[in-house]
C-alpha atoms as a PDB file:
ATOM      1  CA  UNK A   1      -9.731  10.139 -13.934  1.00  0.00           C
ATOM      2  CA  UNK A   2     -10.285   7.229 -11.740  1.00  0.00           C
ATOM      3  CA  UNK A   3      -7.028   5.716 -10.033  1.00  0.00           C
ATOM      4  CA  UNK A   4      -6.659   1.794  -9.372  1.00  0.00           C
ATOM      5  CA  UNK A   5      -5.872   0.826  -6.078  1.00  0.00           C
ATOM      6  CA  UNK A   6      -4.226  -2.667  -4.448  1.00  0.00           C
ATOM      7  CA  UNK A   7      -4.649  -2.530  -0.012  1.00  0.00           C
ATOM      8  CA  UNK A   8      -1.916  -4.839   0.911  1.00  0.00           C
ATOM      9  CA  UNK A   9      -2.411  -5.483   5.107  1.00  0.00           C
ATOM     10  CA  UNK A  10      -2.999  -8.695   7.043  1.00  0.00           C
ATOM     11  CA  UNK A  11      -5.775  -6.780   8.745  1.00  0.00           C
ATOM     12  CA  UNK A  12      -8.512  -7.574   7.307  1.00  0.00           C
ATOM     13  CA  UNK A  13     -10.952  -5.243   8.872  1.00  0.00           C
ATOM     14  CA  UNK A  14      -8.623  -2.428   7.970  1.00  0.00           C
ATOM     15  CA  UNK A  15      -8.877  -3.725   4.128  1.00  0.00           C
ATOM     16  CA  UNK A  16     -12.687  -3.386   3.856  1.00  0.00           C
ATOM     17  CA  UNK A  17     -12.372   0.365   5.967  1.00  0.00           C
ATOM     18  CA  UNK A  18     -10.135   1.144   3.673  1.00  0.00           C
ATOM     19  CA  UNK A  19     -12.071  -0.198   0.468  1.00  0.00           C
ATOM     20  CA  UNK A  20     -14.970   1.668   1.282  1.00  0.00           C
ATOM     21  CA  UNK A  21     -13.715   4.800   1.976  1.00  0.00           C
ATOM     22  CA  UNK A  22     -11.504   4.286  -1.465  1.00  0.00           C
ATOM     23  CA  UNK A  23     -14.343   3.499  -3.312  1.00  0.00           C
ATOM     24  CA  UNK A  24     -16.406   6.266  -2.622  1.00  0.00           C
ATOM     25  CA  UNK A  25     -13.857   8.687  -4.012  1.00  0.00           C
ATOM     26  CA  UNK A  26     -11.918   8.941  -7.245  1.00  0.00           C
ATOM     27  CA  UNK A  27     -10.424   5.050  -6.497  1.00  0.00           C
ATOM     28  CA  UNK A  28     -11.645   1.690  -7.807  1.00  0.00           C
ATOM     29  CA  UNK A  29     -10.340  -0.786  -5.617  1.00  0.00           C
ATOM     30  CA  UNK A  30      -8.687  -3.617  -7.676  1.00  0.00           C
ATOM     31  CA  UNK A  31      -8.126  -6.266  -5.181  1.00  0.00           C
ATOM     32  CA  UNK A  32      -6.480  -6.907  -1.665  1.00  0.00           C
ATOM     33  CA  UNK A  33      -3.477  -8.842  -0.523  1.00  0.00           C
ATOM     34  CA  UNK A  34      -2.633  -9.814   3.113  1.00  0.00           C
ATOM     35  CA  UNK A  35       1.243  -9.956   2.591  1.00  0.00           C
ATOM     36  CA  UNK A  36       4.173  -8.818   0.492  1.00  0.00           C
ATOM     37  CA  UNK A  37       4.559 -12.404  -1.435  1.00  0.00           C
ATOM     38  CA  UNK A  38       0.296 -11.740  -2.411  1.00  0.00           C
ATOM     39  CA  UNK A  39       0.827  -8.590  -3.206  1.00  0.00           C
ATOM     40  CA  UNK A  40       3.565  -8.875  -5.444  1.00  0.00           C
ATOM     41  CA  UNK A  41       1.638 -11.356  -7.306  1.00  0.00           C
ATOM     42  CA  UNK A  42      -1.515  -9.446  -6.946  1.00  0.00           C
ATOM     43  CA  UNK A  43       0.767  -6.541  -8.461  1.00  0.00           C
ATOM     44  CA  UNK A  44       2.103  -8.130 -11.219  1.00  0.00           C
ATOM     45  CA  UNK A  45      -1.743  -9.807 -12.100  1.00  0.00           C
ATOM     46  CA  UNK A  46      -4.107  -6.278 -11.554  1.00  0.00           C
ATOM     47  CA  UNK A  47      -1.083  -3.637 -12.539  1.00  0.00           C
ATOM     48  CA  UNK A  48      -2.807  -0.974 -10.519  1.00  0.00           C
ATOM     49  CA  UNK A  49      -1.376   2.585 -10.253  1.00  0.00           C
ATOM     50  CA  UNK A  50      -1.920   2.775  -6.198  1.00  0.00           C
ATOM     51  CA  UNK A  51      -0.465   0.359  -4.032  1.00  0.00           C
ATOM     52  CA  UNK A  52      -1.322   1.415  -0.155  1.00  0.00           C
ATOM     53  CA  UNK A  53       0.773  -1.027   1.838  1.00  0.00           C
ATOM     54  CA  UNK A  54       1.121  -1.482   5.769  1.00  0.00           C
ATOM     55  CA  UNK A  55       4.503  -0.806   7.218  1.00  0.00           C
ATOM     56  CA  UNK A  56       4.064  -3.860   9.272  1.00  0.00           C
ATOM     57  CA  UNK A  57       3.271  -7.467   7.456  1.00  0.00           C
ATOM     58  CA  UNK A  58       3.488 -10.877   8.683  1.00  0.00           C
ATOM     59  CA  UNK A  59       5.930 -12.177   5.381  1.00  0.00           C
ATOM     60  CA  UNK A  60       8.061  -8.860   5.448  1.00  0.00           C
ATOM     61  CA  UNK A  61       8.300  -5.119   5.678  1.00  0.00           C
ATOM     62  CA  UNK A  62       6.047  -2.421   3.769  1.00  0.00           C
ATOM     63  CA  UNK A  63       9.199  -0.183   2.856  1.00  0.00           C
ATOM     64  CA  UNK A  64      10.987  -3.324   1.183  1.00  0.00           C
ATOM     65  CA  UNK A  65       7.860  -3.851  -0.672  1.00  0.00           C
ATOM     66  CA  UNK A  66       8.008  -0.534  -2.065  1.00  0.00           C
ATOM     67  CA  UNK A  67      11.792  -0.730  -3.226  1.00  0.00           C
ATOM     68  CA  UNK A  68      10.413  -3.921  -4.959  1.00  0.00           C
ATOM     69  CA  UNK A  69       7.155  -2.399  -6.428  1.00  0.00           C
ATOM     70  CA  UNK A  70       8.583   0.284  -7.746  1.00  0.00           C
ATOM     71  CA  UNK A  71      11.126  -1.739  -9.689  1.00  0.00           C
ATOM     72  CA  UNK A  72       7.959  -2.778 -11.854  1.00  0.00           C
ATOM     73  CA  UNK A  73       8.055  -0.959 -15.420  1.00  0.00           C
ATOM     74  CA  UNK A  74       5.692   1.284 -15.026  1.00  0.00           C
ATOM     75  CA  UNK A  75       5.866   1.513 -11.318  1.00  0.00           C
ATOM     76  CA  UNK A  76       2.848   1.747  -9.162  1.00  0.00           C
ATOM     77  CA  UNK A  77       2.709   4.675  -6.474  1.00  0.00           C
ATOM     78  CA  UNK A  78       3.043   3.407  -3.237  1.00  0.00           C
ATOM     79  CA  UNK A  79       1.981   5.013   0.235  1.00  0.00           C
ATOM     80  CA  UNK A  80       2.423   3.458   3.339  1.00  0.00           C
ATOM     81  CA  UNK A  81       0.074   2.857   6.503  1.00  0.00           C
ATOM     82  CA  UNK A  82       0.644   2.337   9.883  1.00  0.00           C
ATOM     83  CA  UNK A  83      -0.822   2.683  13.169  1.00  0.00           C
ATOM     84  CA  UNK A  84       1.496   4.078  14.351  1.00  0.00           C
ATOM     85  CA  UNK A  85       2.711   7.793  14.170  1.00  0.00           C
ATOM     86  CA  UNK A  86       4.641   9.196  10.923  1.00  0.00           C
ATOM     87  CA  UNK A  87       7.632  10.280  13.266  1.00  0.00           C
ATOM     88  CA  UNK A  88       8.412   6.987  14.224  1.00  0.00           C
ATOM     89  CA  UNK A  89       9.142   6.696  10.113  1.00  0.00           C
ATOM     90  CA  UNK A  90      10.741   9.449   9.506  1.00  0.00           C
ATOM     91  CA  UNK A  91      14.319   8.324   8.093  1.00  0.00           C
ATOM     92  CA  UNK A  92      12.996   5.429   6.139  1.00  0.00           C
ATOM     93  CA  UNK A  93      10.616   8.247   4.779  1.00  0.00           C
ATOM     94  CA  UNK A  94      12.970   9.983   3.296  1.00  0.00           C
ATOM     95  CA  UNK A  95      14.974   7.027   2.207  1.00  0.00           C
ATOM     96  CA  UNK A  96      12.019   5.376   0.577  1.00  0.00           C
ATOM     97  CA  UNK A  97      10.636   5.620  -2.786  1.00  0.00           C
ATOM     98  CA  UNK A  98       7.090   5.440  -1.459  1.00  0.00           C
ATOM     99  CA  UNK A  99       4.295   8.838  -2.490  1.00  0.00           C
ATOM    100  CA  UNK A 100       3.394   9.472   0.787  1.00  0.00           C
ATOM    101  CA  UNK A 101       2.300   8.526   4.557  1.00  0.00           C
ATOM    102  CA  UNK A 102      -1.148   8.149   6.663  1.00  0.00           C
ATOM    103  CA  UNK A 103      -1.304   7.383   9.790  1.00  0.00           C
ATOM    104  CA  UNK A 104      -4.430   4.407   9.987  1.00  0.00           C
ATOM    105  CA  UNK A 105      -6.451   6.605  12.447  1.00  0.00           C
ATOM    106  CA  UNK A 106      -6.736   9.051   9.970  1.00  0.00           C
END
């Protein structure tokens, strides 16, 4: 089974990293969005089953995203990335609807 996959960050560096290393696994990369307002669109357009989104975008924040994405009928899974460490996250971990957590220098 192949899963579909949206990167939401403003990094764009980080995007292609993380397209590659998507892509050579059991992922096909549907697109890329830069911010929560592209993504939902991007979302609602490419209905992937993956949505790895950035704790920290320019237009809003990666854990209201998820509450948002995973309003969607059916909802994507959503994990989160950040550069910085999963303990600073903690609480709105456990609070949050999102799959899981990796840190960006993993």
């Amino acid at each position: 089974m192949t899963w579909t996959v949206l990167i939401v960050d403003d990094d764009e560096e980080f995007r292609g990293l993380a397209r590659a290393l998507l892509d050579r696994g059991a992922f096909r990369v549907l697109g890329e969005a830069a911010g929560c307002r592209e993504a939902l669109a991007r979302v609602a357009e490419l209905r992937p089953a993956v949505v790895v989104v950035d704790v920290g975008l320019p237009d809003g924040d990666g854990f209201a995203l998820a509450e948002r994405l995973v309003a969607d009928d059916p909802p994507p899974a959503v994990v989160v990335v950040s550069s910085r460490d999963e303990r600073t996250y903690r609480d709105r971990l456990q609070d949050s609807p999102v799959r899981g957590f990796i840190p960006k220098e993993d």
